[in-house]
N, C-alpha and C. Protein backbone atom coordinates (compact mmCIF):
# COMPACT_ATOMS: atom_id res chain seq x y z
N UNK A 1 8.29 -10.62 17.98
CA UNK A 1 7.82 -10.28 16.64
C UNK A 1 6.72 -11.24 16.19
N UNK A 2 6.62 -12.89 16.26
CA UNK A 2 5.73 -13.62 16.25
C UNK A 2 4.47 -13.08 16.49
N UNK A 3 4.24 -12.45 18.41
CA UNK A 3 3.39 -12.06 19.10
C UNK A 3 2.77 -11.30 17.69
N UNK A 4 3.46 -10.08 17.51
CA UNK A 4 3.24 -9.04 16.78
C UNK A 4 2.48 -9.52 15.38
N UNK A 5 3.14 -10.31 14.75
CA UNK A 5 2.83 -10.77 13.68
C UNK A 5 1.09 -11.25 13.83
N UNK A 6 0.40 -12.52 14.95
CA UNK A 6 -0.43 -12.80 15.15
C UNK A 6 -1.17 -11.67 15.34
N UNK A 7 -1.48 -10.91 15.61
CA UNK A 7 -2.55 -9.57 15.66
C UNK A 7 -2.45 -8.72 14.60
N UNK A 8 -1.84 -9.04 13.50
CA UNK A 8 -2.07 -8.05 12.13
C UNK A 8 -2.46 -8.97 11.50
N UNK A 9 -4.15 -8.19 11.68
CA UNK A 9 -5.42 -8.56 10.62
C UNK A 9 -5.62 -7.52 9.30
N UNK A 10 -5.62 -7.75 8.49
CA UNK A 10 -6.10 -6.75 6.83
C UNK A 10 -6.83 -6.65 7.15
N UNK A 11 -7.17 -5.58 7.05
CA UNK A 11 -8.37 -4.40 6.62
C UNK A 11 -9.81 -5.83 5.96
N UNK A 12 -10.85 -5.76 6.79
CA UNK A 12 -11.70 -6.28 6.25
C UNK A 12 -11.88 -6.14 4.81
N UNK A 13 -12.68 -6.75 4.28
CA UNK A 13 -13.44 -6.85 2.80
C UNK A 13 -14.26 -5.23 3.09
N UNK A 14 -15.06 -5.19 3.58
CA UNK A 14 -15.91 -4.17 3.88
C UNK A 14 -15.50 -2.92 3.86
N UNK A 15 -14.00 -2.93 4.78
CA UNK A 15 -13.75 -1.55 5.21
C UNK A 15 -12.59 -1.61 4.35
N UNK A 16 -12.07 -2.37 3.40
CA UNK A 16 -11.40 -1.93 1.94
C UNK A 16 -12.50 -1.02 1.32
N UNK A 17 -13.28 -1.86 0.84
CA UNK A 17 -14.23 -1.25 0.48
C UNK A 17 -14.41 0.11 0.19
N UNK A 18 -14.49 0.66 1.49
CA UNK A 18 -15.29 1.91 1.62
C UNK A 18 -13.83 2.81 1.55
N UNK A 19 -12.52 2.11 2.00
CA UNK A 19 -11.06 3.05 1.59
C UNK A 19 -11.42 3.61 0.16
N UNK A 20 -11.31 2.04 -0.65
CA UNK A 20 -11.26 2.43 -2.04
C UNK A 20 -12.67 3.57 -2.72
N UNK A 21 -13.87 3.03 -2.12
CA UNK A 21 -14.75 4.39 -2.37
C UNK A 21 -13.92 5.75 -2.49
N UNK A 22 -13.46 5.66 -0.92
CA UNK A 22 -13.21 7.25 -0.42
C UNK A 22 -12.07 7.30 -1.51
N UNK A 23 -11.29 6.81 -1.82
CA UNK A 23 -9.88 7.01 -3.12
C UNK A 23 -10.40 7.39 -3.79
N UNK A 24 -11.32 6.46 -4.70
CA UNK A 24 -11.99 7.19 -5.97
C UNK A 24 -12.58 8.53 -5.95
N UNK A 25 -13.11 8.56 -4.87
CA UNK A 25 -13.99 9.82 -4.85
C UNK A 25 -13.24 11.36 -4.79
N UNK A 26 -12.19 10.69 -4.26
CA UNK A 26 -11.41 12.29 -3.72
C UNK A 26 -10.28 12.52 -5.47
N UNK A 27 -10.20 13.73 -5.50
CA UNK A 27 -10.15 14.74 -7.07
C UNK A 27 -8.79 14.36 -7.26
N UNK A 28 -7.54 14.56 -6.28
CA UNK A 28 -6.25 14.90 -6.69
C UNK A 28 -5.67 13.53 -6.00
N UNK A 29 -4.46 13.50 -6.31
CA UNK A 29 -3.80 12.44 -6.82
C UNK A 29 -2.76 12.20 -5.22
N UNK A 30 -2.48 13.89 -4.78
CA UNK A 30 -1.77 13.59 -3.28
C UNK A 30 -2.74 13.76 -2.56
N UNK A 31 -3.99 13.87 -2.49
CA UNK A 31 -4.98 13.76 -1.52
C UNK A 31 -5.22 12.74 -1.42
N UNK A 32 -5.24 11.84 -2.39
CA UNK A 32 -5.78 10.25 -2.65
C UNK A 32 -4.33 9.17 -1.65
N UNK A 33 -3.40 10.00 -2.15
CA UNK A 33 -2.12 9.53 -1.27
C UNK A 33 -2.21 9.45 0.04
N UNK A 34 -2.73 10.89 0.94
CA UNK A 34 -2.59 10.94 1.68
C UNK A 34 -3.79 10.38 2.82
N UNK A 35 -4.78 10.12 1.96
CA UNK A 35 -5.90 9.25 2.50
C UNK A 35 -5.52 7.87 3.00
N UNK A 36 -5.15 6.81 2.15
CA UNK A 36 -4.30 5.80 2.11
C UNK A 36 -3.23 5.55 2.83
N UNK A 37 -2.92 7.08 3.52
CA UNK A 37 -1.41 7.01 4.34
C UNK A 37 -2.39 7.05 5.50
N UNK A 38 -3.02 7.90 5.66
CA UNK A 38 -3.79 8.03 7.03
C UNK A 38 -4.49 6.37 7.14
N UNK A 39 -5.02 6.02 6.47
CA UNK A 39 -5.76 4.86 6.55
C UNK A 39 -4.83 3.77 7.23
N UNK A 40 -3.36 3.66 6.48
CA UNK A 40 -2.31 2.83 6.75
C UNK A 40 -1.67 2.94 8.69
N UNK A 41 -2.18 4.40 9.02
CA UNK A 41 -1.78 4.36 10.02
C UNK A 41 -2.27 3.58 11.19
N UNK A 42 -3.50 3.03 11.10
CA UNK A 42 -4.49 2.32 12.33
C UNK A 42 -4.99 0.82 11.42
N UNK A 43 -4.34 0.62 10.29
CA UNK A 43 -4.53 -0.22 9.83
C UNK A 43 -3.50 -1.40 9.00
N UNK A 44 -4.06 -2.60 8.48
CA UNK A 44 -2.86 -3.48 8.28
C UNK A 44 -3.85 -3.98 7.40
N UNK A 45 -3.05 -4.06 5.75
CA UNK A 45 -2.89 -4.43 4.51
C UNK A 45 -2.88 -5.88 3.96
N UNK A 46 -3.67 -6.53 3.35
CA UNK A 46 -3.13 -7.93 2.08
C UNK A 46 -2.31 -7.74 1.54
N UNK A 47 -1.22 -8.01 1.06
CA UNK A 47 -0.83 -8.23 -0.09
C UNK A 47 -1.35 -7.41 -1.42
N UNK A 48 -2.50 -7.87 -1.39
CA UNK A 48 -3.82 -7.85 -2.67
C UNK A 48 -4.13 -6.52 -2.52
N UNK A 49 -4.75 -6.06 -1.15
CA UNK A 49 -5.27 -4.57 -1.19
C UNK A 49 -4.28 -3.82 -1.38
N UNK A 50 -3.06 -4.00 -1.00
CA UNK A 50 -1.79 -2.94 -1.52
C UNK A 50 -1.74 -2.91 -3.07
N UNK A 51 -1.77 -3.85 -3.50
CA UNK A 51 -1.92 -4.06 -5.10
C UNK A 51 -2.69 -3.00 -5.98
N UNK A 52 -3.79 -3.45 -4.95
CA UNK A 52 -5.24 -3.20 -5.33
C UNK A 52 -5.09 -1.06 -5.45
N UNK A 53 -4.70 -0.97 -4.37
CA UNK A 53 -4.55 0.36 -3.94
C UNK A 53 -3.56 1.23 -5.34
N UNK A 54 -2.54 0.43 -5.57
CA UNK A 54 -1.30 0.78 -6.03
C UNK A 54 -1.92 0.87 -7.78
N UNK A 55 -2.97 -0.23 -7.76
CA UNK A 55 -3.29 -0.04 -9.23
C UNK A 55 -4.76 1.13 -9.66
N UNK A 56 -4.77 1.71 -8.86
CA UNK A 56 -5.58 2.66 -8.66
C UNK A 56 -4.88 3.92 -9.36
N UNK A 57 -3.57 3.87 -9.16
CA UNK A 57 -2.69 5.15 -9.83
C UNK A 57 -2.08 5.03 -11.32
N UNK A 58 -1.93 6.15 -12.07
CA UNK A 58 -1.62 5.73 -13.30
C UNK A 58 0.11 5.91 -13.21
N UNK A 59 0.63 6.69 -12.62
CA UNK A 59 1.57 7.38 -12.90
C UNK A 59 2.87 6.02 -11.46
N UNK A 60 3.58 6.00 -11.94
CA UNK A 60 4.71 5.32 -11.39
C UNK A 60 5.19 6.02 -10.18
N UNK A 61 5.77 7.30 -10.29
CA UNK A 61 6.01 8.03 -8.85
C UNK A 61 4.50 7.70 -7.72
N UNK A 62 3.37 7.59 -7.78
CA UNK A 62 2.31 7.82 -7.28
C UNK A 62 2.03 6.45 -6.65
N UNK A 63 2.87 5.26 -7.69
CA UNK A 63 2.27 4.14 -7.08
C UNK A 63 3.57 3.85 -6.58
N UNK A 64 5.28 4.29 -6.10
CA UNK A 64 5.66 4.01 -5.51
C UNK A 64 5.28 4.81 -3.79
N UNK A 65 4.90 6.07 -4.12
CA UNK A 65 4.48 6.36 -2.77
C UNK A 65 3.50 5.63 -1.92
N UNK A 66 2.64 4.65 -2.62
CA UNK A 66 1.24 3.82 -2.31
C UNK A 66 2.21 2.82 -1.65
N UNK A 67 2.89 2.02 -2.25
CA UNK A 67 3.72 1.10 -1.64
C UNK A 67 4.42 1.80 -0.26
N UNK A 68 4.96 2.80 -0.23
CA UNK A 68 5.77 3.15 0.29
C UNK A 68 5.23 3.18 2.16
N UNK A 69 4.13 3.60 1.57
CA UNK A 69 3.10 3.68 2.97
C UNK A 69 2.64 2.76 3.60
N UNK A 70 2.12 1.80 2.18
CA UNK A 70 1.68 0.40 3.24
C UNK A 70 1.90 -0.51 3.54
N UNK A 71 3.57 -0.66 2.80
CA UNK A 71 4.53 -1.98 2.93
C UNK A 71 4.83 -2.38 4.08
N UNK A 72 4.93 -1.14 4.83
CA UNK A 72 4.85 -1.05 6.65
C UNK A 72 3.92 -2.13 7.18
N UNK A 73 2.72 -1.54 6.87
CA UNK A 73 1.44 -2.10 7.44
C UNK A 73 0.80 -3.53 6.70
N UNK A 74 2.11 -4.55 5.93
CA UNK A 74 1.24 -5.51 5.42
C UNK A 74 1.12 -6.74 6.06
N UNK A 75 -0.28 -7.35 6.46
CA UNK A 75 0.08 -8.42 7.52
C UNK A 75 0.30 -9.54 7.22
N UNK A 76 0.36 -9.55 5.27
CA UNK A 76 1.43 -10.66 5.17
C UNK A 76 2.81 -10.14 4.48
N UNK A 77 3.70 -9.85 5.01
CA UNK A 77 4.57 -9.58 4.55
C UNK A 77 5.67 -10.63 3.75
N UNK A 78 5.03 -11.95 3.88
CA UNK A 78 5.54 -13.05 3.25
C UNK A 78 5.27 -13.26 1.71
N UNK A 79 4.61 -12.19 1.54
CA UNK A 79 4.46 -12.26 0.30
C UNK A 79 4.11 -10.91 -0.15
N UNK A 80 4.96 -9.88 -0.16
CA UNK A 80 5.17 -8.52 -0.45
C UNK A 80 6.33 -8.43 -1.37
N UNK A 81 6.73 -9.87 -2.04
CA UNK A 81 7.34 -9.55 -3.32
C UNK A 81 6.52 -9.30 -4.63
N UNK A 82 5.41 -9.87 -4.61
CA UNK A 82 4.35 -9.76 -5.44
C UNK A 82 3.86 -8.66 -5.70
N UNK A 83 4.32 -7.30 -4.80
CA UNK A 83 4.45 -5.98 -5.40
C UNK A 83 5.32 -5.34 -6.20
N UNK A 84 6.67 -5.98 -6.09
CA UNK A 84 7.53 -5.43 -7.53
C UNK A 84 6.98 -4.79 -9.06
N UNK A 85 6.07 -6.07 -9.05
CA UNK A 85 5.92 -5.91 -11.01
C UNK A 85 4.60 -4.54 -10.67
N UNK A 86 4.41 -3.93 -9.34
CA UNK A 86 3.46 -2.96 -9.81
C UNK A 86 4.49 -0.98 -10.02
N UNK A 87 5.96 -2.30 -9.90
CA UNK A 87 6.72 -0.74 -10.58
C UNK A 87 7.94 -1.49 -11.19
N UNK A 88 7.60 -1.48 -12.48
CA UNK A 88 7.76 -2.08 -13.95
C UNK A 88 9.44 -1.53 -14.14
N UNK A 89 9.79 -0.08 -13.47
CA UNK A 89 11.17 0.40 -13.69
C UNK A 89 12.09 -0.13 -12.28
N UNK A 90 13.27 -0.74 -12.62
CA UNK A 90 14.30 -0.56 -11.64
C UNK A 90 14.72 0.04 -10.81
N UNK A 91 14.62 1.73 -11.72
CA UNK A 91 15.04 2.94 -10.48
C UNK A 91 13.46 3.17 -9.81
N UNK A 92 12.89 2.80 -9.81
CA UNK A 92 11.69 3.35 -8.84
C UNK A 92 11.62 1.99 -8.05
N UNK A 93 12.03 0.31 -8.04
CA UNK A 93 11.93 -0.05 -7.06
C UNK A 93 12.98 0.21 -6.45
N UNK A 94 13.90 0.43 -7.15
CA UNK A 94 15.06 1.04 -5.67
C UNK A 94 14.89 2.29 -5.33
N UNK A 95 13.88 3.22 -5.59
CA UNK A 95 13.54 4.06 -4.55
C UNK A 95 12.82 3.45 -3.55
N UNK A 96 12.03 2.78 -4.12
CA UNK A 96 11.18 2.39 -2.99
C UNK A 96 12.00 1.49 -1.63
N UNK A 97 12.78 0.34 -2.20
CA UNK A 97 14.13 -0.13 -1.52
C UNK A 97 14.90 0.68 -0.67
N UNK A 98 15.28 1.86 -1.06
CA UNK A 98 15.60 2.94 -0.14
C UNK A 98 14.70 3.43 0.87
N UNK A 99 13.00 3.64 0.26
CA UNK A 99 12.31 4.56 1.55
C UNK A 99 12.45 3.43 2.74
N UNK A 100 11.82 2.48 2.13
CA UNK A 100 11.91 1.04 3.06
C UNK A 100 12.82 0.45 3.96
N UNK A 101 14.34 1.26 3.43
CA UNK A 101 15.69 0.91 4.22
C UNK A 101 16.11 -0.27 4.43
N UNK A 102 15.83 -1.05 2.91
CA UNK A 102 16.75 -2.30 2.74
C UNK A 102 17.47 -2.36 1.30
């Protein structure tokens, strides 16, 4: 897991960047989701850009699915408590606690 750990690099400055472009740009709210999920799949997250991502949504269901996707992919996961306060209700971090399976 160490091994593993050493080769998850975040998503450059740059190619955040151009994620968050493509977020903004796209109309609906599960398209924007599902961009971010695709993105999450070949890629690995800050802390910050999950944040970053998560505060992009207005609605609480929307920004637990944001988490939900890239909590997987964060390459510091040592500090992925610092996403809590971006879901302010109890029952939605224990959904999220559940998708996560802890």
């Amino acid at each position: 897991r160490d091994r593993d750990r050493d080769r998850r690099r975040a998503m450059s400055d740059a190619d955040f960047e151009l994620l968050s472009e493509g977020v903004d740009r796209t109309m609906f709210g599960n398209d924007k989701i599902d961009l971010i999920g695709r993105a999450a799949g070949s890629n690995w997250f800050s802390t910050g850009q999950a944040a970053a991502l998560a505060d992009r949504f207005m609605f609480s269901n929307d920004r637990l699915e944001v988490l939900a996707r890239v909590w997987p992919r964060l390459a510091d996961e040592e500090n992925a408590w610092k996403l809590w306060e971006k879901l302010p209700l109890a029952s939605d971090r224990d959904k999220l606690k559940a998708r996560l399976g802890r």
